[in-house]
N, C-alpha and C. Protein backbone atom coordinates (compact mmCIF):
# COMPACT_ATOMS: atom_id res chain seq x y z
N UNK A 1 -125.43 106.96 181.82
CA UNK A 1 -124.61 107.45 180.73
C UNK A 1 -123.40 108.18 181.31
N UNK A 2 -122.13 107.73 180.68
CA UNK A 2 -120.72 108.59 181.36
C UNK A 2 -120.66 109.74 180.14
N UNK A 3 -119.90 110.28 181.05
CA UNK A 3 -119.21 111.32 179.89
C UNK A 3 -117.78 111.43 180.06
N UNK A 4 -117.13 111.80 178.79
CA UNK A 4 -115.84 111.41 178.72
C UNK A 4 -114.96 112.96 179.39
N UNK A 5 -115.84 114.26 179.64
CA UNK A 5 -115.05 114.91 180.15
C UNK A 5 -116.64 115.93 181.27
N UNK A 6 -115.87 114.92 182.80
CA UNK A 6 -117.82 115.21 183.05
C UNK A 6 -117.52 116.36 183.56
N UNK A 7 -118.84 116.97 184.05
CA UNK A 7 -118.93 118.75 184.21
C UNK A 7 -118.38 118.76 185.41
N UNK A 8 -117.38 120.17 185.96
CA UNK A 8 -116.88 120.08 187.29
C UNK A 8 -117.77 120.30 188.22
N UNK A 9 -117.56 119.86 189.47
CA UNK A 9 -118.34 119.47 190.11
C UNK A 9 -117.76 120.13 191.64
N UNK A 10 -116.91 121.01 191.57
CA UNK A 10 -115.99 122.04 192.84
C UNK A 10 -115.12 120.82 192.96
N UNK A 11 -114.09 121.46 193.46
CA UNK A 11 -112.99 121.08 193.95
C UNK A 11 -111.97 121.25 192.76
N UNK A 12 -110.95 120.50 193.19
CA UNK A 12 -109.39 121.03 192.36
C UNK A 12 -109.86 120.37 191.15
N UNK A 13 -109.14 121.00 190.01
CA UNK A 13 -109.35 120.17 188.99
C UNK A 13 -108.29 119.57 188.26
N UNK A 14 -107.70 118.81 187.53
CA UNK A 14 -106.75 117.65 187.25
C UNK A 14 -105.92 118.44 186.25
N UNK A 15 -104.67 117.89 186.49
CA UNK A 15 -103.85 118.40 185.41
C UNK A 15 -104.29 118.75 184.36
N UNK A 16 -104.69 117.50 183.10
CA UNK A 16 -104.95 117.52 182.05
C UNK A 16 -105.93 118.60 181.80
N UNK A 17 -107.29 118.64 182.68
CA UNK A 17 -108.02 119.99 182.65
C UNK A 17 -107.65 120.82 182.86
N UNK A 18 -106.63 121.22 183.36
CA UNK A 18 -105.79 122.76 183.65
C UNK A 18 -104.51 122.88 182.36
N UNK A 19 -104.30 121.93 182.14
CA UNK A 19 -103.81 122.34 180.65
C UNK A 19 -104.48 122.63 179.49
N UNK A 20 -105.87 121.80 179.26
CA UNK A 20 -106.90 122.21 178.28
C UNK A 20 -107.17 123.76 178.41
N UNK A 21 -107.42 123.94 179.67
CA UNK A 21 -108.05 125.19 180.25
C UNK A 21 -106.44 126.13 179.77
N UNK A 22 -105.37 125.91 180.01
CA UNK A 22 -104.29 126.74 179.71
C UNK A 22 -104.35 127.06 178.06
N UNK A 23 -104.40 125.94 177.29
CA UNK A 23 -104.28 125.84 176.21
C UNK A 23 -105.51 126.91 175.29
N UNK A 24 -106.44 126.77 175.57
CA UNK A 24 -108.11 127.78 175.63
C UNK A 24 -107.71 129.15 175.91
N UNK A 25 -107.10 129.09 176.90
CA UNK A 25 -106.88 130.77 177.45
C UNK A 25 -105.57 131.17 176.51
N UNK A 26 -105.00 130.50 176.13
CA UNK A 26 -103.67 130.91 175.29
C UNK A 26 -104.32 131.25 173.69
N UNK A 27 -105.06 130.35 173.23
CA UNK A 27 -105.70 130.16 172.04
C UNK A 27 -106.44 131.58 172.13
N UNK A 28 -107.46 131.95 172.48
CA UNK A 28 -108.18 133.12 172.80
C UNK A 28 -107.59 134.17 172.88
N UNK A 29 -106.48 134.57 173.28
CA UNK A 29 -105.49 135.57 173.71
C UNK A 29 -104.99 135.89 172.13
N UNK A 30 -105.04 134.65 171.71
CA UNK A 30 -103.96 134.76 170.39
C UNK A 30 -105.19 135.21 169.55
N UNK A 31 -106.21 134.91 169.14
CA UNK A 31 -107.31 135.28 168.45
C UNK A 31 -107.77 137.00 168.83
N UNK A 32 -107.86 137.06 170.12
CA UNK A 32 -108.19 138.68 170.48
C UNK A 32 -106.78 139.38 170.45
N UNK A 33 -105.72 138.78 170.24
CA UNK A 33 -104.16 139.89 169.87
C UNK A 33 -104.68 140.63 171.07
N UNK A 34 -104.73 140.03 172.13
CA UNK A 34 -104.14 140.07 173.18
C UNK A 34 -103.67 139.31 174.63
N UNK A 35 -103.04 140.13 175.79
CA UNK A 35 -102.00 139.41 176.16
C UNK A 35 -102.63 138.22 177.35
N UNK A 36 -102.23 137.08 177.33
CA UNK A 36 -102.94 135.90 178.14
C UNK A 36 -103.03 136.08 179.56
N UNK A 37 -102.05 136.89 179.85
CA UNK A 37 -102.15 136.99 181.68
C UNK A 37 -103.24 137.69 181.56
N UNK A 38 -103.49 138.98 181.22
CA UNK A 38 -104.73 139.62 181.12
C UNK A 38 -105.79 138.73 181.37
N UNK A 39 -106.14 138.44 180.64
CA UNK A 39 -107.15 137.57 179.69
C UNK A 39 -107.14 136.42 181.27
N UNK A 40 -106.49 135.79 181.75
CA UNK A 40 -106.62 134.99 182.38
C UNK A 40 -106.95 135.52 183.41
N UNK A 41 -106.52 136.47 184.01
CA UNK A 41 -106.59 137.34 185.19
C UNK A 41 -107.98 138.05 185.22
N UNK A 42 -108.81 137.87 183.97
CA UNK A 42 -110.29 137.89 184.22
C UNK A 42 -111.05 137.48 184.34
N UNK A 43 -110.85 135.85 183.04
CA UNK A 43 -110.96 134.79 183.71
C UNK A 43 -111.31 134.12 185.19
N UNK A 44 -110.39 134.86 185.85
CA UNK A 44 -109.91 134.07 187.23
C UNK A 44 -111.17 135.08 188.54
N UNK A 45 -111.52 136.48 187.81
CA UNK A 45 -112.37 137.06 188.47
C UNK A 45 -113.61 136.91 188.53
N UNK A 46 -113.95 136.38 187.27
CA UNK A 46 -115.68 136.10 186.47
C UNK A 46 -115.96 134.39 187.14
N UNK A 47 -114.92 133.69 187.32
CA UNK A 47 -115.84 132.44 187.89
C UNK A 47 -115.20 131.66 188.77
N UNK A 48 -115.74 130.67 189.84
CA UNK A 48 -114.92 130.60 190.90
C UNK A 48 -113.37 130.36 191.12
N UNK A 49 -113.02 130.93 191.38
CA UNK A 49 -111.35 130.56 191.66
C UNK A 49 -111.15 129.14 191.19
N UNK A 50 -111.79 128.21 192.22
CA UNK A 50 -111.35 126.42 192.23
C UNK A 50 -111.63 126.27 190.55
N UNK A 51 -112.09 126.88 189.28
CA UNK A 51 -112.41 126.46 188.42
C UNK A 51 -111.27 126.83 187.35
N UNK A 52 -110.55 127.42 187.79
CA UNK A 52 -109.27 127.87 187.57
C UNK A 52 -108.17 127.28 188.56
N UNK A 53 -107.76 126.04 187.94
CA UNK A 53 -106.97 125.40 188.67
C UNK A 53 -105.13 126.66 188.66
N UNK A 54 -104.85 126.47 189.78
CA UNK A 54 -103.09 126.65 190.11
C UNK A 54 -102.32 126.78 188.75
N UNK A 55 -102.57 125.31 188.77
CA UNK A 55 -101.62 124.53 187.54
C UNK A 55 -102.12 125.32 185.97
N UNK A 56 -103.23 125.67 185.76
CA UNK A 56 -103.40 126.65 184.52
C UNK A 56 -102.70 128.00 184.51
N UNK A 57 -102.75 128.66 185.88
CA UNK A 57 -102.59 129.73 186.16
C UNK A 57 -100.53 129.63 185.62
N UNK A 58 -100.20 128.75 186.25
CA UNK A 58 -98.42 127.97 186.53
C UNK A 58 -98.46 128.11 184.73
N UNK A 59 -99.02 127.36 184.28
CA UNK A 59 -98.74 127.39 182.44
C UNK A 59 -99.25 128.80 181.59
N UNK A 60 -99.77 129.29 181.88
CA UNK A 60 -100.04 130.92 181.19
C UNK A 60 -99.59 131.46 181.58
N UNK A 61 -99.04 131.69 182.49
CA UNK A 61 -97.89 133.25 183.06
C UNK A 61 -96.73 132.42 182.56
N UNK A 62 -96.29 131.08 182.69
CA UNK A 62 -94.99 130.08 181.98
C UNK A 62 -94.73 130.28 180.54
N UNK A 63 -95.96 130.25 180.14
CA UNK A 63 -95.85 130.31 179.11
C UNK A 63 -95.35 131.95 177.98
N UNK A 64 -96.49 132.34 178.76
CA UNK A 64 -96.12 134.39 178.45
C UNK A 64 -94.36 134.86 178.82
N UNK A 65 -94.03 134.56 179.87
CA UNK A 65 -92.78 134.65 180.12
C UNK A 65 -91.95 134.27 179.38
N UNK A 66 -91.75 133.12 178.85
CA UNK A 66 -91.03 132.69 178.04
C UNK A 66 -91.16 132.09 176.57
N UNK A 67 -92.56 133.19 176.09
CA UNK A 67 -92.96 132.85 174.98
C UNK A 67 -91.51 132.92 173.42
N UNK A 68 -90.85 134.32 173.89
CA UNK A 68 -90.25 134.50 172.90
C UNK A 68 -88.95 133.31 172.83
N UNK A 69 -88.56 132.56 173.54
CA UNK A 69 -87.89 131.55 173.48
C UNK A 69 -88.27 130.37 172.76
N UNK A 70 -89.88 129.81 173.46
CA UNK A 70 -90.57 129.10 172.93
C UNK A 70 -90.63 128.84 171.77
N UNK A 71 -91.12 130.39 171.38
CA UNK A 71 -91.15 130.65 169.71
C UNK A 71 -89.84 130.22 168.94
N UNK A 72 -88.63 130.57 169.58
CA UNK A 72 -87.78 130.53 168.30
C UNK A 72 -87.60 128.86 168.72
N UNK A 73 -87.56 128.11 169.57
CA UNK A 73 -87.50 126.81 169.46
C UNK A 73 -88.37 126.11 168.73
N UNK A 74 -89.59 126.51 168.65
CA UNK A 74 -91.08 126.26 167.70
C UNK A 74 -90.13 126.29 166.19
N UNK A 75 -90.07 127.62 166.04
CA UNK A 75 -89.67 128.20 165.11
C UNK A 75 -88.23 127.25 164.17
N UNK A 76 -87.27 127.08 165.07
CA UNK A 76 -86.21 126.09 164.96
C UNK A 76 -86.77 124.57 164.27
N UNK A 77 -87.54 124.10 164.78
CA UNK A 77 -87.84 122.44 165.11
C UNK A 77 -88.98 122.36 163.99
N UNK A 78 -89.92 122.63 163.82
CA UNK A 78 -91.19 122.80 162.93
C UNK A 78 -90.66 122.78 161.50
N UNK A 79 -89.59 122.26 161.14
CA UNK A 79 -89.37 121.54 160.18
C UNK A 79 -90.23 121.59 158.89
N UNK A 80 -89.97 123.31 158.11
CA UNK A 80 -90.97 123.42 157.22
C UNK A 80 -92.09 124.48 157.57
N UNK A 81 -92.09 124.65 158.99
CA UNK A 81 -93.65 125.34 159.28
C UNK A 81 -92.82 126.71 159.95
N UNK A 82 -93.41 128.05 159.36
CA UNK A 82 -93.05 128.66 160.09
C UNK A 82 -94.60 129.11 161.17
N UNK A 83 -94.18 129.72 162.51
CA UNK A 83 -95.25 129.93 163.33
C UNK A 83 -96.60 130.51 162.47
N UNK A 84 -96.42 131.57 161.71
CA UNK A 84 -97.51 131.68 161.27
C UNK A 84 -98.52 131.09 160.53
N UNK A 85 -98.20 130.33 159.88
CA UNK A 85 -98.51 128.98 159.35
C UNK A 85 -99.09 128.20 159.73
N UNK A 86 -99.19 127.28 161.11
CA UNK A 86 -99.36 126.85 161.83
C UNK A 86 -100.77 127.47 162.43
N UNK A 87 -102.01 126.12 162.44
CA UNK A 87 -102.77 126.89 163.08
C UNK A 87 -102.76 127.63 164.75
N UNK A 88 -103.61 128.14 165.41
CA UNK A 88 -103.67 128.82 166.27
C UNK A 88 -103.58 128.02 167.54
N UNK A 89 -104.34 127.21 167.19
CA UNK A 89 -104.69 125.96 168.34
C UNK A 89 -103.08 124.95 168.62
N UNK A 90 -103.13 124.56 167.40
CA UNK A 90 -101.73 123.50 167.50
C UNK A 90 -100.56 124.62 168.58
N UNK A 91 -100.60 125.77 167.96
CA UNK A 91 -98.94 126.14 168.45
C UNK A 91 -98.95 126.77 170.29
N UNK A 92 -100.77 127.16 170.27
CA UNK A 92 -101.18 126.98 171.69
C UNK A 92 -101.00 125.59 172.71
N UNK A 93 -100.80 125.00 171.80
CA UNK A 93 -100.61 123.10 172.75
C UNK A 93 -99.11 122.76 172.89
N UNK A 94 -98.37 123.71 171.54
CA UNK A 94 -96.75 123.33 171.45
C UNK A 94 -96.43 124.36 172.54
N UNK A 95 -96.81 125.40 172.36
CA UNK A 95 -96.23 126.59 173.70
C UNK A 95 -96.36 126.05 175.13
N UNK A 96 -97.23 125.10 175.39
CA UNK A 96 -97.56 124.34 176.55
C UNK A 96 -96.46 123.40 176.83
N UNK A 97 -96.71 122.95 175.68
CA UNK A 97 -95.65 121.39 175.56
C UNK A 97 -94.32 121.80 175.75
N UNK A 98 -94.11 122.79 174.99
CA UNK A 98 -92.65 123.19 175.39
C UNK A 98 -92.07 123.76 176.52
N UNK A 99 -93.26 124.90 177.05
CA UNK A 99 -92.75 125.28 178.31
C UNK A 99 -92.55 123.73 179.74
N UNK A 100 -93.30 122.47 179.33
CA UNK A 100 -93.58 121.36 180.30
C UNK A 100 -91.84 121.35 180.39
N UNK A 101 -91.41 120.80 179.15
CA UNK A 101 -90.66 120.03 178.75
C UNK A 101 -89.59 121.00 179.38
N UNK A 102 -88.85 122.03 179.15
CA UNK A 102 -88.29 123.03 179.76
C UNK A 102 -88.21 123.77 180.99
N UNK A 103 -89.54 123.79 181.33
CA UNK A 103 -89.35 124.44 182.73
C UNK A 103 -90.52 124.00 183.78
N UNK A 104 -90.65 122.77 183.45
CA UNK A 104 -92.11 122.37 184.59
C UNK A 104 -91.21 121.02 184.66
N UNK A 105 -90.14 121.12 186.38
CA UNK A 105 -89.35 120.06 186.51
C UNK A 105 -89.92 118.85 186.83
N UNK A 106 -91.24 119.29 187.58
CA UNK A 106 -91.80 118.04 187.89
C UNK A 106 -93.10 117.24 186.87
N UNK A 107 -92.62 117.23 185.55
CA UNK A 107 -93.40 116.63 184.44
C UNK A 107 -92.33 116.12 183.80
N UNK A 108 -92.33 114.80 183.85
CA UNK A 108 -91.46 113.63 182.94
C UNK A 108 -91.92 114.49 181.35
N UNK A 109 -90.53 114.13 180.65
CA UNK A 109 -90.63 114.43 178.93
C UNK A 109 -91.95 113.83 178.36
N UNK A 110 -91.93 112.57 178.61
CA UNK A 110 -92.68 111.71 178.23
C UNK A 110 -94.32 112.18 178.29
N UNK A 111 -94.53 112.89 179.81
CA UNK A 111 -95.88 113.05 179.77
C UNK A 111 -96.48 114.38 179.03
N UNK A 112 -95.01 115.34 179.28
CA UNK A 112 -95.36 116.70 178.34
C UNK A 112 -95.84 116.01 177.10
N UNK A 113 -95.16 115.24 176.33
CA UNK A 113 -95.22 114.87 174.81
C UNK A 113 -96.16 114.50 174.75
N UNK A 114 -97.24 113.29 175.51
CA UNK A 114 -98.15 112.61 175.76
C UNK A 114 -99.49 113.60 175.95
N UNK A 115 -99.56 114.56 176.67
CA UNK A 115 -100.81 115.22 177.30
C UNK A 115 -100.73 116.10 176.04
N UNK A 116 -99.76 117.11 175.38
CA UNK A 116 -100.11 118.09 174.47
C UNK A 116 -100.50 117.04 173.18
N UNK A 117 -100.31 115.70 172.61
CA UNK A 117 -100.79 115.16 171.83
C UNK A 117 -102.22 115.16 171.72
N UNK A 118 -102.28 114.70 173.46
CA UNK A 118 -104.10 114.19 173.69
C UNK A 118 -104.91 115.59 173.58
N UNK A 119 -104.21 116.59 174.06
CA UNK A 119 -105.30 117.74 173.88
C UNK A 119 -105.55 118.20 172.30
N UNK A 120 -104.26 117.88 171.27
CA UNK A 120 -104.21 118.10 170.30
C UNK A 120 -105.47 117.46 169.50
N UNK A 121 -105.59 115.99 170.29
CA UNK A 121 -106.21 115.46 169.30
C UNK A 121 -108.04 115.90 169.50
N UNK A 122 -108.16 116.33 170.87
CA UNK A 122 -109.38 116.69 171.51
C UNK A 122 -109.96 118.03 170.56
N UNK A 123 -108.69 118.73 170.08
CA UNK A 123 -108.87 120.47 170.17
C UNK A 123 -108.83 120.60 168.20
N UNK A 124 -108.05 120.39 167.41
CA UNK A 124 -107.76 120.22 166.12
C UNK A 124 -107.75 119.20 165.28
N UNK A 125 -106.94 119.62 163.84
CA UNK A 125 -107.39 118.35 162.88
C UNK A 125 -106.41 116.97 163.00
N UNK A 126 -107.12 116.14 162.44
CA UNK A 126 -106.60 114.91 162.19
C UNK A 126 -105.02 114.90 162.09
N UNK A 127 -104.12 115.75 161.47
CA UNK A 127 -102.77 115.92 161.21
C UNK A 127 -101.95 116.51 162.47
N UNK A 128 -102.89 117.12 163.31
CA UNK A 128 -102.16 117.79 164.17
C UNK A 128 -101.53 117.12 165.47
N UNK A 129 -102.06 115.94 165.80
CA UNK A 129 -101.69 114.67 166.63
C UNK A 129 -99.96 114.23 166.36
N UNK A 130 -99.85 113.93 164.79
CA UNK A 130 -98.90 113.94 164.33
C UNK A 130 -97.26 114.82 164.31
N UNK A 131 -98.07 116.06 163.99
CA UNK A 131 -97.48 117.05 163.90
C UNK A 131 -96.87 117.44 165.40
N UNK A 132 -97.89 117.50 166.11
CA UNK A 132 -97.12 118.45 167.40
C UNK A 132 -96.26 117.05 167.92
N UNK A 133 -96.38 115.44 168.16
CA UNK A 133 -95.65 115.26 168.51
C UNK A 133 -94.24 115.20 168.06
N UNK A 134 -93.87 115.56 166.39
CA UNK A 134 -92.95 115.43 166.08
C UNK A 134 -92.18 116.66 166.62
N UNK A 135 -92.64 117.54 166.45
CA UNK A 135 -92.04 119.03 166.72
C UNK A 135 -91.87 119.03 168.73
N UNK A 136 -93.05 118.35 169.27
CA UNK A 136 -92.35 117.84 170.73
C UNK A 136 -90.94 116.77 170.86
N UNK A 137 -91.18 115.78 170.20
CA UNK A 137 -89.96 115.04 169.92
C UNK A 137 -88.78 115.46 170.02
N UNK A 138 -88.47 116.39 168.36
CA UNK A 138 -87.80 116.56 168.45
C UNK A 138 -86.50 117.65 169.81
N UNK A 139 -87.72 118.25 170.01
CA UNK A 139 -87.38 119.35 171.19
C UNK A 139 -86.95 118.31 172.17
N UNK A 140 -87.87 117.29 172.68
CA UNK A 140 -87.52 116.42 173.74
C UNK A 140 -86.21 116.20 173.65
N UNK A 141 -85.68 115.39 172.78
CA UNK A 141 -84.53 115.18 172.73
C UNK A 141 -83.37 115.89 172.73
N UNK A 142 -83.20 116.84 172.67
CA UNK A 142 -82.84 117.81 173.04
C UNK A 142 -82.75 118.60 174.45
N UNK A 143 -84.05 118.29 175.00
CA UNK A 143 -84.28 118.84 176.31
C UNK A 143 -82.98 118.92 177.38
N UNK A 144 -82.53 117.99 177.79
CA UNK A 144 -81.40 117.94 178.75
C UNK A 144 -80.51 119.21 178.26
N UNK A 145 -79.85 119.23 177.00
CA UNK A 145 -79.41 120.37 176.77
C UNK A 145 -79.50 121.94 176.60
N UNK A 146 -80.35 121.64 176.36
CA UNK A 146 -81.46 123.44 176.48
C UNK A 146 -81.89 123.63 177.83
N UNK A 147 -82.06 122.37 179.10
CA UNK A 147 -82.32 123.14 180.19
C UNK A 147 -80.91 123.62 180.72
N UNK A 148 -79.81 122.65 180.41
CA UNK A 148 -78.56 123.50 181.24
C UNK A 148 -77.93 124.67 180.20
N UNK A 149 -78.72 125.57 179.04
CA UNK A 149 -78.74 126.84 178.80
C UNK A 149 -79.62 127.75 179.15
N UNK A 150 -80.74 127.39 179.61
CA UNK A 150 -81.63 128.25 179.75
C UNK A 150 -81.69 128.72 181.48
């Protein structure tokens, strides 16, 4: 019998799992109203290091840093939704997605848009697949121009 997301087993662990894992630690942070580096930074003490990939660590301090930007681009693009509105989970996958798309040079548009879909669809409802990629979309397209402001 396979499993579609098998148990780690040491060693590094893969993008996509270090974004789930980013996305979890962001989500949680937002539920305890409080702040994710924290929160991760205990995380990172309570179980082995290797289980806490780099690349999670790279998207939650990315993300915290430049949340309030994030937000008003969220905020901008969401077409109808303001952040609060929006469940907890979805805008934890857009804060990801957006920081990819913006400031993680070495992630094609394409795959930011692609991976925060798939976690979307792993993590929330049926609509939210939809949703975040439009609100990635639209940002995408855009992207070239917002990185030579930011």
């Amino acid at each position: 019998m396979t499993t579609r997301n098998p148990p780690h087993r040491g060693g590094p662990i893969g993008r996509r799992a270090a974004r789930k894992r980013a996305v979890e630690i962001l989500y949680e942070a937002a539920q305890r109203q409080t702040d994710a580096v924290t929160l991760l930074s205990d995380r990172v003490g309570e179980v082995q290091v290797d289980m806490v990939a780099d690349y999670t660590i790279t998207l939650v301090e990315g993300v915290t840093a430049q949340r309030e930007r994030i937000d008003e681009l969220l905020a901008e693009h969401a077409q109808g939704w303001s952040l609060e509105r929006m469940p907890v989970v979805d805008l934890a996958v857009l804060r990801v997605g957006v920081y990819e798309l913006l400031w993680a040079a070495d992630v094609p548009d394409a795959v930011a848009i692609d991976e925060a879909v798939g976690i979307v669809k792993e993590l929330s409802t049926d609509d939210s697949p939809r949703f975040v990629n439009g609100v990635l979309g639209r940002i995408g397209n855009i992207a070239d121009r917002l990185r030579a402001i930011l």
